[in-house]
Protein backbone atom coordinates (compact mmCIF):
# COMPACT_ATOMS: atom_id res chain seq x y z
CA UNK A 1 -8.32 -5.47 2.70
CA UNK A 2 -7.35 -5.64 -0.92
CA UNK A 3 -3.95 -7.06 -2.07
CA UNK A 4 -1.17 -6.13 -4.39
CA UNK A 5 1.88 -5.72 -5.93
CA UNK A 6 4.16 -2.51 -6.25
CA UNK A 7 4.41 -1.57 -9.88
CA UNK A 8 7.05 1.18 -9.07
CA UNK A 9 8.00 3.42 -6.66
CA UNK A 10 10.35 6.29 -7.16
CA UNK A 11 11.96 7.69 -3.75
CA UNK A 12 12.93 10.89 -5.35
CA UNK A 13 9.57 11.67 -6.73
CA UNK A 14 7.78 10.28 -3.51
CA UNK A 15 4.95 7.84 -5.59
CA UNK A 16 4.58 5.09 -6.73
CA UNK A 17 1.45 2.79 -8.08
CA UNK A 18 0.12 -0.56 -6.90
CA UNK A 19 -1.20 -3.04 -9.55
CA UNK A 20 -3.95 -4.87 -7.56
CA UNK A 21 -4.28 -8.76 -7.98
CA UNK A 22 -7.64 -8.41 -9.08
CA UNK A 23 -7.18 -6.09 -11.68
CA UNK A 24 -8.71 -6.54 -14.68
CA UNK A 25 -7.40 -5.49 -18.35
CA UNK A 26 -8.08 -1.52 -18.64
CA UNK A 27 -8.24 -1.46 -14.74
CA UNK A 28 -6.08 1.37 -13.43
CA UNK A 29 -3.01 1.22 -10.85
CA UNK A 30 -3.36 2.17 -7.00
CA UNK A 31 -1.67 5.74 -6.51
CA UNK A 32 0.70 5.18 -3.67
CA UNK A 33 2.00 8.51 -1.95
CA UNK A 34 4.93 8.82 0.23
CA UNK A 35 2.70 10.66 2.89
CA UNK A 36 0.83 7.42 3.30
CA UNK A 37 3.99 5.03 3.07
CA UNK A 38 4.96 7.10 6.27
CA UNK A 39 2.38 6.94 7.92
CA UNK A 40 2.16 3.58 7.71
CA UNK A 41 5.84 3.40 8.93
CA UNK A 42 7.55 2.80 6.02
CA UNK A 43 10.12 4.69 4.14
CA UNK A 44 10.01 3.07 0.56
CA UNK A 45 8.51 0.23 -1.48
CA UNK A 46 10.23 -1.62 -4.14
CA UNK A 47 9.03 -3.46 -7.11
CA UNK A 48 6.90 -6.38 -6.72
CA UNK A 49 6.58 -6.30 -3.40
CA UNK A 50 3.60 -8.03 -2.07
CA UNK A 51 1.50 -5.24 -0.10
CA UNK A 52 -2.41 -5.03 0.98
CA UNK A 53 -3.72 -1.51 1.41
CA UNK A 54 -6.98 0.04 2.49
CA UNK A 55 -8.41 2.77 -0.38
CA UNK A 56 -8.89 6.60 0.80
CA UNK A 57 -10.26 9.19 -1.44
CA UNK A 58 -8.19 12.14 -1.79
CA UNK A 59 -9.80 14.80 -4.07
CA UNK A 60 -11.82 12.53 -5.42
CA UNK A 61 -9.24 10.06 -6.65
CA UNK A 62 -8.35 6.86 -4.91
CA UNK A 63 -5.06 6.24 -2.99
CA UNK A 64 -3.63 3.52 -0.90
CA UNK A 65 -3.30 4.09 2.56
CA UNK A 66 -2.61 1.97 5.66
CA UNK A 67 0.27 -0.02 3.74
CA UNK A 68 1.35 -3.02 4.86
CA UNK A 69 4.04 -5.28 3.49
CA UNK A 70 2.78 -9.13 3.10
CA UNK A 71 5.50 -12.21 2.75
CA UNK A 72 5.91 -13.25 -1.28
């Protein structure tokens, strides 16, 4: 299961991104949707937060789903 940390995550908007800690230079952020957050049964991330993820396609871009929050 990959591991991260929340780049942003705006409640009004409902997104957010996930830098992963593998990412290389040029590599892009982890779409985070609140959709997913909730269905993972949480209501909002905030920045830096430690987090691993699974990767779903969704119209053929990747998202996180199955979020779960990981101790610093």
């Amino acid at each position: 299961m990959p591991t991260g940390r929340v780049k942003f995550y705006d409640v009004h908007k409902s997104y957010g991104f996930i830098t992963p800690d593998d990412a290389k230079e040029g590599d892009k952020d982890i779409f985070v949707h609140f959709r997913e957050l909730k269905a993972s049964g949480l209501e909002f991330l905030r920045e830096q937060q430690k987090v691993s993820y699974e990767l779903k396609e969704v119209k053929g871009r990747n998202i996180a789903s199955q979020i779960k929050l990981l101790a610093p």
